[in-house]
Structure formats: structure tokens, C-alpha cells
Protein backbone atom coordinates (compact mmCIF):
# COMPACT_ATOMS: atom_id res chain seq x y z
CA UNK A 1 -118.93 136.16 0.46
CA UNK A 2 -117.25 138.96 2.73
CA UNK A 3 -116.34 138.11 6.35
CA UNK A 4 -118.13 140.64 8.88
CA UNK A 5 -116.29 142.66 10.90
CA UNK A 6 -116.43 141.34 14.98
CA UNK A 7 -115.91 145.05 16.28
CA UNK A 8 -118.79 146.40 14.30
CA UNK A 9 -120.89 144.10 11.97
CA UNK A 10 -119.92 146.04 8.90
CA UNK A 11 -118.96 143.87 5.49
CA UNK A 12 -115.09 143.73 5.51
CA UNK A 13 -113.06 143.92 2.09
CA UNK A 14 -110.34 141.97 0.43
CA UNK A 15 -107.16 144.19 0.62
CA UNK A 16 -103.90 143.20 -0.49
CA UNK A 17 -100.42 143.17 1.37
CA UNK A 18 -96.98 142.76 0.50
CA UNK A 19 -94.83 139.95 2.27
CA UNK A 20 -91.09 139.77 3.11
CA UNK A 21 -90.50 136.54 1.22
CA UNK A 22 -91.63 138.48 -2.03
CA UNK A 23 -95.65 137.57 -2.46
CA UNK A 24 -98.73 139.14 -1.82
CA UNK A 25 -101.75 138.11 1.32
CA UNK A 26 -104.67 138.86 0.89
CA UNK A 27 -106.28 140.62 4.56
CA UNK A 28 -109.69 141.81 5.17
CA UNK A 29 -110.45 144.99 6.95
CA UNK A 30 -113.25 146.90 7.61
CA UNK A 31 -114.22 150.41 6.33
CA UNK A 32 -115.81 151.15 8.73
CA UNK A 33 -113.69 150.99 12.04
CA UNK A 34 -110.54 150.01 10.24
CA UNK A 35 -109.64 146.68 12.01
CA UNK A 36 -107.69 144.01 9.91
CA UNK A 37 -108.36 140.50 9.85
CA UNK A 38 -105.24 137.98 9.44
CA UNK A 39 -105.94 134.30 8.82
CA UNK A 40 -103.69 131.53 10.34
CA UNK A 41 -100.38 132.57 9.12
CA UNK A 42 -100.64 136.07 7.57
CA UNK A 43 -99.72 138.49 10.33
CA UNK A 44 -95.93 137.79 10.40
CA UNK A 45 -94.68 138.14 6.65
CA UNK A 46 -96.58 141.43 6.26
CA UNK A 47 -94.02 144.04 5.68
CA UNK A 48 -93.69 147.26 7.48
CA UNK A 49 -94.81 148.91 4.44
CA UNK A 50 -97.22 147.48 3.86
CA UNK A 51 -98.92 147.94 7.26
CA UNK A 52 -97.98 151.56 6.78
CA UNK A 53 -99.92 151.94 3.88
CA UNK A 54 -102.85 149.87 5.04
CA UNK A 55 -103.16 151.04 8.65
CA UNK A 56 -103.34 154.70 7.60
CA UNK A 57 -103.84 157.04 10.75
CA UNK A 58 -107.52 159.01 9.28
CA UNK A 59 -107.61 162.20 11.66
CA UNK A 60 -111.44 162.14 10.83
CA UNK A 61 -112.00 158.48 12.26
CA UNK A 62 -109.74 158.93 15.32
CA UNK A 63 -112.22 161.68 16.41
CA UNK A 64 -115.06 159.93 15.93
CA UNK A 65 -115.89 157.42 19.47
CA UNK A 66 -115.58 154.34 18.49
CA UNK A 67 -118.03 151.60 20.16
CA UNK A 68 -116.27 148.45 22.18
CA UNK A 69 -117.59 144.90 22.70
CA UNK A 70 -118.20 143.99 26.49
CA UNK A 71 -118.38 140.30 25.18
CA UNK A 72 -115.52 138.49 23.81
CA UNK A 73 -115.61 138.72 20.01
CA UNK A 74 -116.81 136.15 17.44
CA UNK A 75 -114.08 134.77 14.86
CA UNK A 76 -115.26 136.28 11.31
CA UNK A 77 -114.37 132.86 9.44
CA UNK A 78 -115.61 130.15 11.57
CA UNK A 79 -118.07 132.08 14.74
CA UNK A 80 -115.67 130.43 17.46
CA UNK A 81 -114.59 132.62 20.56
CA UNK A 82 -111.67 134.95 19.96
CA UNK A 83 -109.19 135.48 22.83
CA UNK A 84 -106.33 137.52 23.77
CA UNK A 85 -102.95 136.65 21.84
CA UNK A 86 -99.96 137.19 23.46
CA UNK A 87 -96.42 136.03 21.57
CA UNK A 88 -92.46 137.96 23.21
CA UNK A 89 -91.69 139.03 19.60
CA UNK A 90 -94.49 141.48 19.56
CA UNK A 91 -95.10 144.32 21.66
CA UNK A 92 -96.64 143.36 25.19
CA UNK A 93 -99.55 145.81 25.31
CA UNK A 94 -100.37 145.14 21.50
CA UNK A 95 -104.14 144.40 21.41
CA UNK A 96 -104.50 141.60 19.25
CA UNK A 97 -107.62 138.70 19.19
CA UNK A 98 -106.64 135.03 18.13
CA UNK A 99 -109.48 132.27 17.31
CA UNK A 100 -108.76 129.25 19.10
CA UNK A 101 -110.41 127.05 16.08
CA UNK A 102 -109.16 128.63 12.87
CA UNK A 103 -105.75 130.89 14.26
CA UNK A 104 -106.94 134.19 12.89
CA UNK A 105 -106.15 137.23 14.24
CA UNK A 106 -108.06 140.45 14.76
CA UNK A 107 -105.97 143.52 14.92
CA UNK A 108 -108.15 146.54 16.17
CA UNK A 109 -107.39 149.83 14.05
CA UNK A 110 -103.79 150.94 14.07
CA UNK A 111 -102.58 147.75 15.95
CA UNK A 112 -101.19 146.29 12.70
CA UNK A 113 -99.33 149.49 12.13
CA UNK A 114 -97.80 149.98 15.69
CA UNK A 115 -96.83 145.83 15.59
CA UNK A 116 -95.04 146.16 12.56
CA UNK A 117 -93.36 149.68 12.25
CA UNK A 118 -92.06 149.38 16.15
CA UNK A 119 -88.49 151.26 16.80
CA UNK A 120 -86.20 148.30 15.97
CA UNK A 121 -84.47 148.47 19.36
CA UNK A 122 -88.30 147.31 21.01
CA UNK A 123 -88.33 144.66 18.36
CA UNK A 124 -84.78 143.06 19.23
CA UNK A 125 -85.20 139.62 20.13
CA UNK A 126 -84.09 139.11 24.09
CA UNK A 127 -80.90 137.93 24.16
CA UNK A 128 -79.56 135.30 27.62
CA UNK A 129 -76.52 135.83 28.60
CA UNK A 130 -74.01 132.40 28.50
CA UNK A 131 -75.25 132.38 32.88
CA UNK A 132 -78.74 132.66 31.84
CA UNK A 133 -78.16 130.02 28.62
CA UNK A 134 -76.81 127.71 31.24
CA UNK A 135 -79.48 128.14 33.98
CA UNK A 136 -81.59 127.75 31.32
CA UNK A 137 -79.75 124.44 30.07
CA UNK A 138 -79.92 122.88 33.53
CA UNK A 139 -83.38 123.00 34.20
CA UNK A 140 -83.50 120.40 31.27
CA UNK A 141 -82.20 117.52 32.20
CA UNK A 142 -79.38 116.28 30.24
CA UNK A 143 -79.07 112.65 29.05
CA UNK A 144 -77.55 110.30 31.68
CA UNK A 145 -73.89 109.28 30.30
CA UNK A 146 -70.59 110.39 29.39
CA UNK A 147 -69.63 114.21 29.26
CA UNK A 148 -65.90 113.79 28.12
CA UNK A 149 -64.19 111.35 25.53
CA UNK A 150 -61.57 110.35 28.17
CA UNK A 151 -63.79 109.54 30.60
CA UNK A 152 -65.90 107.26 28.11
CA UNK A 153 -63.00 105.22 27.16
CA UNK A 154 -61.29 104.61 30.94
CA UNK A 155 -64.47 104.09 32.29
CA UNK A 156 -65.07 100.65 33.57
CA UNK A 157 -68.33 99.71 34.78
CA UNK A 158 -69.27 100.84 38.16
CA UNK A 159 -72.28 98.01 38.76
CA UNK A 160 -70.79 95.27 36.70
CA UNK A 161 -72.92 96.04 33.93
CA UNK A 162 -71.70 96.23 30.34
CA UNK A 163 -71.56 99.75 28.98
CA UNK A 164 -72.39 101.10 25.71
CA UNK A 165 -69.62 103.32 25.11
CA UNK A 166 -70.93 103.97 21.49
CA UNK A 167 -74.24 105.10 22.93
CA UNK A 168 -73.06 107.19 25.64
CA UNK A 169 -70.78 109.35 23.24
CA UNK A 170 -73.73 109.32 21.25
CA UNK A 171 -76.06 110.94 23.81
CA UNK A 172 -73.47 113.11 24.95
CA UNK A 173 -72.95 114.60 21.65
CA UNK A 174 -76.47 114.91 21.02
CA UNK A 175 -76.80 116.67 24.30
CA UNK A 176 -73.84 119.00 22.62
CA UNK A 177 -75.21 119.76 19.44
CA UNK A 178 -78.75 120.46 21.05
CA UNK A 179 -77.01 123.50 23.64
CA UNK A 180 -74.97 125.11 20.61
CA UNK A 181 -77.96 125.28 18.77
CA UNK A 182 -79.48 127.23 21.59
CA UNK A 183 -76.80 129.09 21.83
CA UNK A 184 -77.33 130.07 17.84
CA UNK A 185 -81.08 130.26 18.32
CA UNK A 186 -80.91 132.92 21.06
CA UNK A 187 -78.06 134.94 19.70
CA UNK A 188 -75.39 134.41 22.99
């Protein structure tokens, strides 16, 4: 059975859309206002060239007014309340509605289009610079131990209790590993 479209009622149908690990997703948009429903998953593999050919700009339909909902809208697969989705690698004013129950998505006509064939500078993750990395870094807190070799091995213990050397360098290192693979995540 055909989802209905939450902008306008209408019967949506099954189109298909190419992904960038090689498959095909099946979407469902509506003919008649030209929205696109994603289901949990679907909106981030969809190529650019896809959305192109799917989110086709029709002169004849952008002249046309084009009713809005005062109420939030209804998720087409399982009737929960839709709400505003917001995520950094997408464009900020992009108008896009996420169900809360299922995490489908409900990209008004040409949002799908405009999210995915953005100037490539816009769609640049952020990068931190190595002051902003370690800012960032600090407001973590680090595990309590050792920062340097040396110190681990001339320590002696300042209470009398017995130290675990072994799991101090451990904790340091893990502390280590976990800030160069920031570093590697956020491109700095």
C-alpha cells in the first residue's frame, strides 16, 4: 500500500535512487507537491545525481501556490509527530521533518536537491584548529595518572599507596590514542 503524502494527502510513489556505495533505495515522493520521503537511513547515500534527477525544478509547479500545514506533520509510515531535523553536515536553513518513532525524513520539494548538490566549499566539514582541538580536549576530563614514561617509572608513591604503573601507562595511552583519533576525525 502507498504511504500518503503529510504536505498534501496525495498517494506517494515508489521511485528509485542511486547510492554512493553502488546500490539502489527505494524513496517515495509525491506527484503532486513533489516532496520525498526517506526512511531511517536513506537520505545520506543518495547521490547528487540522483537527487538531480529526482528533484527536478518543474517551472509549471513552482508557479502554482502551494498550501502549508499550520500543524506539525504526521509521519507517512507510522502517524507519529514529525519534527524539525537539524544535523552540521547539512545546510542550516535546509527544511527537513524527522519522525521521532520510525527516523524518516520528509524533504519538502527541492530540499533533497539543494541538500545534496550544495557548492562543495558549504559542504566542507568544519575543521578546529590544534587551539580549538585542545580546548576541546580539556573540557573532557582526562584519566587520572601518568602523562610521561619517565615520570611513571621514578614515581614513588606520594600517599604510601602501591601504584599500578602498568595501569597508569595504560590509561595514559588510552587517553593518547583517543586525542589522535580526534585529531584524524576532525581533519587538524
Amino acid at each position: 500500500m502507498a504511504l500518503s503524502c503529510p504536505q498534501c494527502a496525495t498517494a506517494m510513489n515508489e521511485v528509485t535512487a542511486s547510492a554512493s556505495v553502488g546500490y539502489s533505495i527505494v524513496l517515495d515522493q509525491c506527484p503532486r507537491c513533489g516532496g520525498i520521503w526517506c526512511d531511517r537511513w536513506e537520505l545520506y547515500p543518495v547521490t547528487a545525481a540522483a537527487a538531480e534527477r529526482l528533484d527536478r525544478v518543474d517551472q509549471a509547479a513552482l508557479t502554482q501556490p502551494t498550501a502549508t500545514r499550520g500543524e506539525p506533520l504526521q509521519c507517512p509510515r507510522c502517524g507519529a509527530r514529525m519534527g524539525r531535523f537539524r544535523d552540521p553536515s547539512l545546510p542550516e536553513d535546509a527544511r527537513i521533518e524527522r519522525c521521532s518513532t520510525c527516523d524518516g525524513m520528509w524533504l519538502n520539494r527541492g530540499e533533497l536537491r539543494r541538500v545534496k548538490c550544495r557548492d562543495t566549499a558549504t559542504a566542507a566539514p568544519r575543521r578546529l584548529t590544534a587551539a580549538q582541538l585542545d580546548r576541546l580536549a580539556s573540557l573532557t576530563s582526562p584519566p587520572v595518572g601518568v602523562r610521561h614514561l619517565a615520570d611513571a617509572l621514578d614515581a614513588t608513591p606520594a600517599t604510601g599507596e602501591d601504584v599500578d604503573v602498568r595501569k597508569e601507562i595504560l590509561s595514559g595511552a588510552a587517553w593518547f590514542i583517543a586525542r589522535a583519533a580526534l585529531r584524524v576525525l576532525l581533519h587538524i
